[in-house]
Protein backbone atom coordinates (compact mmCIF):
# COMPACT_ATOMS: atom_id res chain seq x y z
CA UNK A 1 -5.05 -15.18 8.92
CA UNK A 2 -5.12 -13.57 5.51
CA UNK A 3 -6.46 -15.86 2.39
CA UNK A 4 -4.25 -14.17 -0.54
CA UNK A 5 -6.24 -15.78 -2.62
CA UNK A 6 -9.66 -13.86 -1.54
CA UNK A 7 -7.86 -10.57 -1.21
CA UNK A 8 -8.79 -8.05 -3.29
CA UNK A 9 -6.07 -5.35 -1.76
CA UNK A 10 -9.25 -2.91 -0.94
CA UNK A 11 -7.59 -1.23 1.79
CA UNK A 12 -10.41 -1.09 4.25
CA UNK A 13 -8.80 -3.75 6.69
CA UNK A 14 -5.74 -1.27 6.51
CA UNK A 15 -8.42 2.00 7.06
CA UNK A 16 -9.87 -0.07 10.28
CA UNK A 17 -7.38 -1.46 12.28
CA UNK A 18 -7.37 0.34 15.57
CA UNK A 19 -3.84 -0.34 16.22
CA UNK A 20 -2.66 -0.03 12.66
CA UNK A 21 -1.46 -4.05 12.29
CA UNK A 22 -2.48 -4.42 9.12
CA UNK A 23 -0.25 -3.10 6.20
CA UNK A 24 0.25 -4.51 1.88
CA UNK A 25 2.62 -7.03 1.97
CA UNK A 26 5.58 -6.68 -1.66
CA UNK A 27 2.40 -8.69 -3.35
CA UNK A 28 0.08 -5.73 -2.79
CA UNK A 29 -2.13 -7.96 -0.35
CA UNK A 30 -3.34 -7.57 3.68
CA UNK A 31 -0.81 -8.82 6.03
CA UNK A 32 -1.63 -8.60 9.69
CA UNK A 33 1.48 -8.25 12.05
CA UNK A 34 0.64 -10.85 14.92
CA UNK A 35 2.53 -8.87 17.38
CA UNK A 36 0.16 -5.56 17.03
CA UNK A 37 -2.56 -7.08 16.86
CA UNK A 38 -5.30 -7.21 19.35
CA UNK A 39 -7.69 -9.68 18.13
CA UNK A 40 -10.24 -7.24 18.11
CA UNK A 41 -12.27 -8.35 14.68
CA UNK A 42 -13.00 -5.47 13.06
CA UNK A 43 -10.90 -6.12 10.35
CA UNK A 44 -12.64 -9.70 10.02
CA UNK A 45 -16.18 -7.87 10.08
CA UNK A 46 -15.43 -5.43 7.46
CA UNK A 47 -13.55 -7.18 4.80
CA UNK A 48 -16.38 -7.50 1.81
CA UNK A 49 -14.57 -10.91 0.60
CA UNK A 50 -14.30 -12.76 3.98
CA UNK A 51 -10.39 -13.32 3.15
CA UNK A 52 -9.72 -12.55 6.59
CA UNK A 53 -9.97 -15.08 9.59
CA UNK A 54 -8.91 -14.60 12.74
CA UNK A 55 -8.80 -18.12 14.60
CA UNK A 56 -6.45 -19.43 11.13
CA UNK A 57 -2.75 -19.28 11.41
């Protein structure tokens, strides 16, 4: 769901999330918790480096 490559730890994923599912993983990039989150795509829609995709695994 998150490319760790294209992560640039920005924090506005983080800022967005409606239901607060996103958090910094130990190697300071996005991870989404699957169980929180609601599919809703605003975290897909605002991330400037397109590192996150929702219909990826």
């Amino acid at each position: 769901m998150v490319d760790k490559e294209k992560c640039i730890s920005c924090g506005t994923c983080v800022s967005i999330c409606p239901v607060g599912a996103i958090s910094f993983g130990e190697d300071g990039k996005a991870v989404i918790d699957k169980g929180k989150c609601i599919r809703c795509g605003s975290c897909q829609a605002c991330c400037p480096v397109e590192a996150i995709d929702l219909d990826k695994e």
